[in-house]
C-alpha atoms as a PDB file:
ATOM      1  CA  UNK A   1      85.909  85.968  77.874  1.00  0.00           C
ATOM      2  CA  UNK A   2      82.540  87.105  76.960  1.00  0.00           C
ATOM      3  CA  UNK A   3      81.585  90.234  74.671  1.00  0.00           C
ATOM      4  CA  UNK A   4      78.676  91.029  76.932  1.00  0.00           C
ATOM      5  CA  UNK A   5      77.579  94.242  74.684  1.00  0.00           C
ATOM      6  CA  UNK A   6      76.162  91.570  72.397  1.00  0.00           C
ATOM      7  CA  UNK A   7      75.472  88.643  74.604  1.00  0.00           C
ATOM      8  CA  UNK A   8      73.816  91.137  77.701  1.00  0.00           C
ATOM      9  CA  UNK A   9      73.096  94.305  76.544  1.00  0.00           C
ATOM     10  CA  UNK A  10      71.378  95.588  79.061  1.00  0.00           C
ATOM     11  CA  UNK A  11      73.490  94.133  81.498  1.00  0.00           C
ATOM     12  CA  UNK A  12      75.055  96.810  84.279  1.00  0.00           C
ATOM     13  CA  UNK A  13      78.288  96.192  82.330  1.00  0.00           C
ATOM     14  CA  UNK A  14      77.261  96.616  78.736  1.00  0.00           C
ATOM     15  CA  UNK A  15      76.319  99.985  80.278  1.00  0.00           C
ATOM     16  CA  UNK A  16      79.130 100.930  81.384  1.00  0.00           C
ATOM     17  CA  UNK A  17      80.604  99.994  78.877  1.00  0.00           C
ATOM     18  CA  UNK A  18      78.296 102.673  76.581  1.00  0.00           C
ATOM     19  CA  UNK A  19      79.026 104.824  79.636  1.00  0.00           C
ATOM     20  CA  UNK A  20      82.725 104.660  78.791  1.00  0.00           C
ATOM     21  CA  UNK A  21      81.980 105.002  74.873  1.00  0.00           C
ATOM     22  CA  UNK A  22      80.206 108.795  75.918  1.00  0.00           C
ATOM     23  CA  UNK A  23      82.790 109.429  77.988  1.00  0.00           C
ATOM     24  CA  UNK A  24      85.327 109.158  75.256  1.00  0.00           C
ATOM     25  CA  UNK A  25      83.309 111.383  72.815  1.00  0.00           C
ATOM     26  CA  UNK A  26      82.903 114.478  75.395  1.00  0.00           C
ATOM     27  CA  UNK A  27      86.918 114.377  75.973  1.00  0.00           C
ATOM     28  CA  UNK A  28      87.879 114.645  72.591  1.00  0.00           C
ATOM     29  CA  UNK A  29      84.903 116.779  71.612  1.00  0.00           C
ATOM     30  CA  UNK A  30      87.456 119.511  70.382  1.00  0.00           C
ATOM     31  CA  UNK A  31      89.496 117.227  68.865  1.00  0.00           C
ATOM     32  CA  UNK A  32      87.668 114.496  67.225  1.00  0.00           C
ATOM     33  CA  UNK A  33      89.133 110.637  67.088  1.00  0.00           C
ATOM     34  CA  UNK A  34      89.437 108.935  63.707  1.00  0.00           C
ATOM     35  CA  UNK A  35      91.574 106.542  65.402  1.00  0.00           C
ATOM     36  CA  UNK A  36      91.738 104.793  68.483  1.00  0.00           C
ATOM     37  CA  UNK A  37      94.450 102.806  69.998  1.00  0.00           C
ATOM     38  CA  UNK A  38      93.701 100.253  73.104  1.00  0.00           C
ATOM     39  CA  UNK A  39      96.398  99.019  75.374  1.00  0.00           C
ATOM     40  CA  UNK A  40      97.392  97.809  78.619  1.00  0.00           C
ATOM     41  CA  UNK A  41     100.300  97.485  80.890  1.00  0.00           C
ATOM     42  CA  UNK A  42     100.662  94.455  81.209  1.00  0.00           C
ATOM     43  CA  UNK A  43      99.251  90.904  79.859  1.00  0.00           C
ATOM     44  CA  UNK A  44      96.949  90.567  83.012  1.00  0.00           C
ATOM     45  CA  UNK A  45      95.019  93.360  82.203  1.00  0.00           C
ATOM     46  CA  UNK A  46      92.207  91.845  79.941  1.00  0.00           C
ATOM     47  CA  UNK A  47      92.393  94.328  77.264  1.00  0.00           C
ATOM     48  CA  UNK A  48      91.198  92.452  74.172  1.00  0.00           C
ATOM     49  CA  UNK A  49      87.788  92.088  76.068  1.00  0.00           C
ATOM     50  CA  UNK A  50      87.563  95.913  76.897  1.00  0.00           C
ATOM     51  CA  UNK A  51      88.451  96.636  72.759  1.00  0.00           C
ATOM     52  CA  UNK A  52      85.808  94.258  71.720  1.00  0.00           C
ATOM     53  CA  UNK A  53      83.237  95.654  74.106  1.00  0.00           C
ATOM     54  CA  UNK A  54      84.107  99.095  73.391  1.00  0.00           C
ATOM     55  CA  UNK A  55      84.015  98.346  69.741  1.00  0.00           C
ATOM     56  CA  UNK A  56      80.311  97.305  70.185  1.00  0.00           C
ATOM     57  CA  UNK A  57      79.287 100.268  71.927  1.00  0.00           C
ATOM     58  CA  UNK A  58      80.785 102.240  69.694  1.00  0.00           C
ATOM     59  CA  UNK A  59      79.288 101.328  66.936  1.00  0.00           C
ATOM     60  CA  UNK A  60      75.840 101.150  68.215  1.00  0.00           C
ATOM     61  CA  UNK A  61      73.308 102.471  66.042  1.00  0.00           C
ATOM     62  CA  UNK A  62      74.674 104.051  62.029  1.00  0.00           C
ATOM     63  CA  UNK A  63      77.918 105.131  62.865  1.00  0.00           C
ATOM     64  CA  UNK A  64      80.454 102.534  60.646  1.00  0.00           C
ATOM     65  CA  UNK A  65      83.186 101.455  63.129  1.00  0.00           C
ATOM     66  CA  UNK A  66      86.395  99.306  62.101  1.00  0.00           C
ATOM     67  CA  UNK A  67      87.770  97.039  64.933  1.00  0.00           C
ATOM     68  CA  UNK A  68      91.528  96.328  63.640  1.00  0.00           C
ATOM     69  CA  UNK A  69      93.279  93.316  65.668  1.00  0.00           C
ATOM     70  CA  UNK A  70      96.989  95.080  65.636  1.00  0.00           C
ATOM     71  CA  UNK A  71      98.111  92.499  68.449  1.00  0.00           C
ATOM     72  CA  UNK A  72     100.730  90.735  66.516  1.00  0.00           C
ATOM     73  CA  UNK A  73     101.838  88.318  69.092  1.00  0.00           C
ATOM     74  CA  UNK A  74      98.593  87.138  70.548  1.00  0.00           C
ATOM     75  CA  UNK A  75      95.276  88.283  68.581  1.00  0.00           C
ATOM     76  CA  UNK A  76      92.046  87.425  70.601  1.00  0.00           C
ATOM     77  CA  UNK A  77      89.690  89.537  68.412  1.00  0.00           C
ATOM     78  CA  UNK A  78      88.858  86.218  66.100  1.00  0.00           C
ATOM     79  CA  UNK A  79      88.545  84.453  68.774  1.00  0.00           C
ATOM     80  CA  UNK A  80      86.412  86.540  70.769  1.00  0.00           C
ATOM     81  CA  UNK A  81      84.362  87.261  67.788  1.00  0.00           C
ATOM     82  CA  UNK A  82      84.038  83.523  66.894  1.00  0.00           C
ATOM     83  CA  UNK A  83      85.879  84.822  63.308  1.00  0.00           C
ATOM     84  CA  UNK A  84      87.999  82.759  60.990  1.00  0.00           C
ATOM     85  CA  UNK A  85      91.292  84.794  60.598  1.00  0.00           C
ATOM     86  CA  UNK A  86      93.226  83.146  57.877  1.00  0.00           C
ATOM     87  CA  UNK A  87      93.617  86.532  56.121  1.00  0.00           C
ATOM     88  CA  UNK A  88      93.738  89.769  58.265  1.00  0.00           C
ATOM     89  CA  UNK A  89      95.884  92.579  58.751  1.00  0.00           C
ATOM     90  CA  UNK A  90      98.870  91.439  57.853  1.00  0.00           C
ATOM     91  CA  UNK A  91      97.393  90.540  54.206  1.00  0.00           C
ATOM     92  CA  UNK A  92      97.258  94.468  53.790  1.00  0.00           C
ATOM     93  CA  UNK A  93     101.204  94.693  53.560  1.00  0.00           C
ATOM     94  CA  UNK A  94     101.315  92.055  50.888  1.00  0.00           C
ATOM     95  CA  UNK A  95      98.569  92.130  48.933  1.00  0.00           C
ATOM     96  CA  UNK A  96      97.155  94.915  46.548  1.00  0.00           C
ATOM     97  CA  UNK A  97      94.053  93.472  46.600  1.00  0.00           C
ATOM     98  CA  UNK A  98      93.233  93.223  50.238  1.00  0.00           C
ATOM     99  CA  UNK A  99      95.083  96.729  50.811  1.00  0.00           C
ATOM    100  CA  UNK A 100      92.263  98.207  48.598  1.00  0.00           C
ATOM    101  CA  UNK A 101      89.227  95.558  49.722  1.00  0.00           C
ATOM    102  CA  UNK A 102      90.998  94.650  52.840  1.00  0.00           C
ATOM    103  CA  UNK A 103      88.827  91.806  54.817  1.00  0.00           C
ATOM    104  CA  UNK A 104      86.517  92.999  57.218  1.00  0.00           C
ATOM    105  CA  UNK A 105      83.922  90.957  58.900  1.00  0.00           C
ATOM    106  CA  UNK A 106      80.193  92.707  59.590  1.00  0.00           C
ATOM    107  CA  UNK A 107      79.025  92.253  63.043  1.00  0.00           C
ATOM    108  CA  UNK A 108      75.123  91.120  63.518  1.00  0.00           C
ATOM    109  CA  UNK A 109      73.152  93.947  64.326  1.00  0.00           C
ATOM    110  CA  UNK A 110      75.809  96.410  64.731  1.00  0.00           C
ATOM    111  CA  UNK A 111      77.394  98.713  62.428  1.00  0.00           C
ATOM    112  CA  UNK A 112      80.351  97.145  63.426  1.00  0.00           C
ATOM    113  CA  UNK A 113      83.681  95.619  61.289  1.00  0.00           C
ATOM    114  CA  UNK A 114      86.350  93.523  62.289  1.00  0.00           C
ATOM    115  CA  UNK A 115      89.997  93.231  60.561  1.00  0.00           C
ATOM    116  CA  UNK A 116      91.434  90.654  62.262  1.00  0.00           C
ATOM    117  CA  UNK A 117      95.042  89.916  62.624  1.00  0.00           C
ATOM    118  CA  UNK A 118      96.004  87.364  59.906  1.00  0.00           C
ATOM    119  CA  UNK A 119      99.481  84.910  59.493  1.00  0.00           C
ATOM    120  CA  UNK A 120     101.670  86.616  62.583  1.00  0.00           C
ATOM    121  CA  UNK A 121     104.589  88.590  61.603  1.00  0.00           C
ATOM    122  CA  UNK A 122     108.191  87.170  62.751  1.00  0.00           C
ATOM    123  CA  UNK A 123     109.351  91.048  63.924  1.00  0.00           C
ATOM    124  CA  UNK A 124     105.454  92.601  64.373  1.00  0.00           C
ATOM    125  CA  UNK A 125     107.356  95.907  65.366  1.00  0.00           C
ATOM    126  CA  UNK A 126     108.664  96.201  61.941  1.00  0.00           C
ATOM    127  CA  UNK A 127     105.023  96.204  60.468  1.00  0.00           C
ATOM    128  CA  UNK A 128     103.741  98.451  62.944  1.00  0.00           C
ATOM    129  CA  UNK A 129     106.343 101.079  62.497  1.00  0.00           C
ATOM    130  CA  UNK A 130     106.377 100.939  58.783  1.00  0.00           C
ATOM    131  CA  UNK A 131     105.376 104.068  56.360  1.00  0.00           C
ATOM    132  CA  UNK A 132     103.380 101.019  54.852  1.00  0.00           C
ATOM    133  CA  UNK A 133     101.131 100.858  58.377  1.00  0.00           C
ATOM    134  CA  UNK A 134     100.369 104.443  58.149  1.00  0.00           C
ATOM    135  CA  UNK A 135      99.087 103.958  54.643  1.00  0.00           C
ATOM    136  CA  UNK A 136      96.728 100.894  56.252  1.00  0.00           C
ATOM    137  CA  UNK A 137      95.656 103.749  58.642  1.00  0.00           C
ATOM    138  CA  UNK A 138      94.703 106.347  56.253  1.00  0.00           C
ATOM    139  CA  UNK A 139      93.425 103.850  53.842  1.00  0.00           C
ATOM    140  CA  UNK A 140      90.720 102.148  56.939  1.00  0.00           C
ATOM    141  CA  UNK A 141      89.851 105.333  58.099  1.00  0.00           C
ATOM    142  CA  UNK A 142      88.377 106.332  54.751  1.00  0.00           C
ATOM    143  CA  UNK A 143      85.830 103.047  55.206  1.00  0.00           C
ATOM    144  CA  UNK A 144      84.664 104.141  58.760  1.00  0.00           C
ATOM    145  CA  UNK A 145      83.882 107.083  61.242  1.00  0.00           C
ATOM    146  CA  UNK A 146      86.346 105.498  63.663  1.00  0.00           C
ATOM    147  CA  UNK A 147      88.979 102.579  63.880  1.00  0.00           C
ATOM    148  CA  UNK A 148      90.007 101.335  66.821  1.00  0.00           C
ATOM    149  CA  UNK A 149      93.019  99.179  67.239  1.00  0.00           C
ATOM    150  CA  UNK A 150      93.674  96.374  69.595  1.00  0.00           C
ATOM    151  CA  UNK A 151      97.657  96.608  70.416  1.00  0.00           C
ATOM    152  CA  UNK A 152      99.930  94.593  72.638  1.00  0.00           C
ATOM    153  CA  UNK A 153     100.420  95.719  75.850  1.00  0.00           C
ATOM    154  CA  UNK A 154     102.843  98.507  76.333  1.00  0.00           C
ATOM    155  CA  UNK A 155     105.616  97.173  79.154  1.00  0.00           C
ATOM    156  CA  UNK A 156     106.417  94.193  77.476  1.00  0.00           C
ATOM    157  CA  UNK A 157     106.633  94.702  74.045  1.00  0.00           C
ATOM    158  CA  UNK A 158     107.197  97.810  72.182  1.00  0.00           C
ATOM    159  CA  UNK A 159     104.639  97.416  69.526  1.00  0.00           C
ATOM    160  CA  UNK A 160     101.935 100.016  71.238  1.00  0.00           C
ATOM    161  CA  UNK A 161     104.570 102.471  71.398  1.00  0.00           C
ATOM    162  CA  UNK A 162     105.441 102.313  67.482  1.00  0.00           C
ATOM    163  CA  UNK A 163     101.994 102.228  66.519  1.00  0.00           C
ATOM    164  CA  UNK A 164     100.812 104.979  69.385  1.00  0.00           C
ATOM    165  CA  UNK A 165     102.440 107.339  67.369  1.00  0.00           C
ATOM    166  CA  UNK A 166     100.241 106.995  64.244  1.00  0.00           C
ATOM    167  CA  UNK A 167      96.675 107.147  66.337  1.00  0.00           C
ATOM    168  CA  UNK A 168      94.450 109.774  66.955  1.00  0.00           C
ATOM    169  CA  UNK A 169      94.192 108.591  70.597  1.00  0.00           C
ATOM    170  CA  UNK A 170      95.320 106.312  73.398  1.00  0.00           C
ATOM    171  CA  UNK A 171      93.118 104.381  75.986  1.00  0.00           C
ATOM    172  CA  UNK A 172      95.400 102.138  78.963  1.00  0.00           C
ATOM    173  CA  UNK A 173      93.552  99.183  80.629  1.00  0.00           C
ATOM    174  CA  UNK A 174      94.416  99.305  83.828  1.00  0.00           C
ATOM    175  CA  UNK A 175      93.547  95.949  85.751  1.00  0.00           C
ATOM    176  CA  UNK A 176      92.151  96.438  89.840  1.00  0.00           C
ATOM    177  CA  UNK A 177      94.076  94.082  91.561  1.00  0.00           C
ATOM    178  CA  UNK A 178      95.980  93.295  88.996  1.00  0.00           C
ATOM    179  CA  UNK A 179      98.385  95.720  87.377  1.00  0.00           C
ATOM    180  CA  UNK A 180     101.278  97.030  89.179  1.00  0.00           C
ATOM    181  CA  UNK A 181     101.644 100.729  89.771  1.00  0.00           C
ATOM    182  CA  UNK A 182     105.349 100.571  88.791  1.00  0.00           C
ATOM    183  CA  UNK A 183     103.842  99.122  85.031  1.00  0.00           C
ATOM    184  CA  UNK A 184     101.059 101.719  84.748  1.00  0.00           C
ATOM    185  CA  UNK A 185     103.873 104.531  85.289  1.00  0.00           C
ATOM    186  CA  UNK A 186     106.446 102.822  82.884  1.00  0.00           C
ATOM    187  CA  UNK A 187     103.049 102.629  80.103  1.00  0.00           C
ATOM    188  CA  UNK A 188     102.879 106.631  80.905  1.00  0.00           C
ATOM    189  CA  UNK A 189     106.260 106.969  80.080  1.00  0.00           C
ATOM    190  CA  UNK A 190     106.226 105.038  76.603  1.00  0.00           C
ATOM    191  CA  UNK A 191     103.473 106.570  75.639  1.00  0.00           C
ATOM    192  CA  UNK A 192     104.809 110.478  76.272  1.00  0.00           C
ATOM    193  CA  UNK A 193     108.419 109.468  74.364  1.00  0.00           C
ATOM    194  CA  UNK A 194     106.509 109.019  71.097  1.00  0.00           C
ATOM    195  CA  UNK A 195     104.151 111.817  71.875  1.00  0.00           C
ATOM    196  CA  UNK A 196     101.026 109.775  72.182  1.00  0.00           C
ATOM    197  CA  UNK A 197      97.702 111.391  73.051  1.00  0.00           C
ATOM    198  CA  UNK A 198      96.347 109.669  76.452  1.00  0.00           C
ATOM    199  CA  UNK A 199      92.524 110.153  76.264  1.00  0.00           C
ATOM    200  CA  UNK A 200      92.198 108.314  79.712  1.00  0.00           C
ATOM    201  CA  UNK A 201      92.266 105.270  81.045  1.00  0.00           C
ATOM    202  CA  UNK A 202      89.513 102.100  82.119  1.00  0.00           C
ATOM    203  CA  UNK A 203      89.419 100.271  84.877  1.00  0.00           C
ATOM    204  CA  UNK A 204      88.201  96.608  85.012  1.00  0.00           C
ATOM    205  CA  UNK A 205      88.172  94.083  87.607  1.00  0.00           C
ATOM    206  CA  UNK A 206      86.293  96.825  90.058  1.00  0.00           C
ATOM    207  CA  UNK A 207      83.661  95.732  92.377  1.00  0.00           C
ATOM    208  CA  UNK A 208      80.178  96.761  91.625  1.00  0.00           C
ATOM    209  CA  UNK A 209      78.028  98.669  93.954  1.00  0.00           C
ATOM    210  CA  UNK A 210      74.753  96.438  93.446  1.00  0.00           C
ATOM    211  CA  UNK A 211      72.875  99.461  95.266  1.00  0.00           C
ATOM    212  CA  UNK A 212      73.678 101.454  92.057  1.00  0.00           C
ATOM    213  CA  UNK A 213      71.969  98.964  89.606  1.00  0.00           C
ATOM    214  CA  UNK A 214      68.630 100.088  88.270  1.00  0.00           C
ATOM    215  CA  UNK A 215      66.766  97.819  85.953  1.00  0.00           C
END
């Protein structure tokens, strides 16, 4: 898994990948996102590559951006991000000090933070749901234009579902090839139980139409 915004940024993907970022901002124009959740169907999906590209486009240029690794069960964001992630998240429920100075990591050449995960939870869902978590929210949000939050995916657990609830907006991976229909109508269904704003969806695993590259 590659973040190509920062490896290839003026790859055809890293573009649409800013494409996607724009995208975003003119749907919500008359609503604007503090907070942005990202989740998937299903495992198969790739979505902690999408968050951490997204992330980086995001926050290209002034605008402070807060990538927060909410993924409980299987964080990639350190890994992806080649970050140590002995403290994270989690260290927010249990410690004053890193509630108020929780530890982010700055992102080279971006104006980009990451919070990664930290110890894993035994019952993540408990976290997530907590009136604690919504304090974390408020709390990140006053550090940052926008926070986006990597989240399990939303068939197989129901961590996105609690934590949907307590975010601005919603973005589904949806795999090509990949994700069933069956689990991308089930992840529609979660997310309009708890009320969740859908601000679309992205699509990865598509095949590129080389006669649309211009370099």
């Amino acid at each position: 898994m590659t973040i190509i915004t920062l490896t290839q940024p003026r790859s055809v993907a890293a573009e649409a990948y800013r494409t996607l970022r724009t995208n975003i901002e003119f749907s919500t124009v008359d609503a604007l996102l503090h907070t942005l959740l990202v989740t998937s169907a299903a495992s198969v999906d790739g979505k902690s590559e999408v968050v951490a590209n997204l992330a980086v486009a995001m926050a290209d240029g002034e605008r402070p951006v807060i990538l927060v690794d909410a993924d409980l069960r299987r964080p990639m964001q350190h890994t992806l991000f080649s970050l140590p992630n002995e403290v994270g998240l989690t260290n927010l429920f249990r410690d004053d000090a890193a509630f108020h100075a929780p530890p982010l990591y700055a992102i080279p050449n971006t104006s980009l933070k990451v919070l990664t995960s930290g110890a894993l939870p035994p019952i993540p869902s408990q976290l997530l749901s907590s009136k604690k978590m919504e304090q974390v929210i408020a709390h990140l949000c006053t550090l940052a234009d926008l926070v986006i939050f990597d989240a399990p995916p939303l068939v197989t657990v129901n961590d996105a579902s609690l934590l949907a609830s307590k975010i601005d907006g919603v973005l589904l991976v949806v795999k090509a090839n990949g994700t069933k229909r069956d689990h991308v109508k089930a992840a529609k269904e979660r997310l309009a139980k708890v009320n969740a704003r859908l601000v679309g969806a992205v699509l990865t695993n598509a095949q590129v139409d080389k006669a649309l590259q211009y370099n």
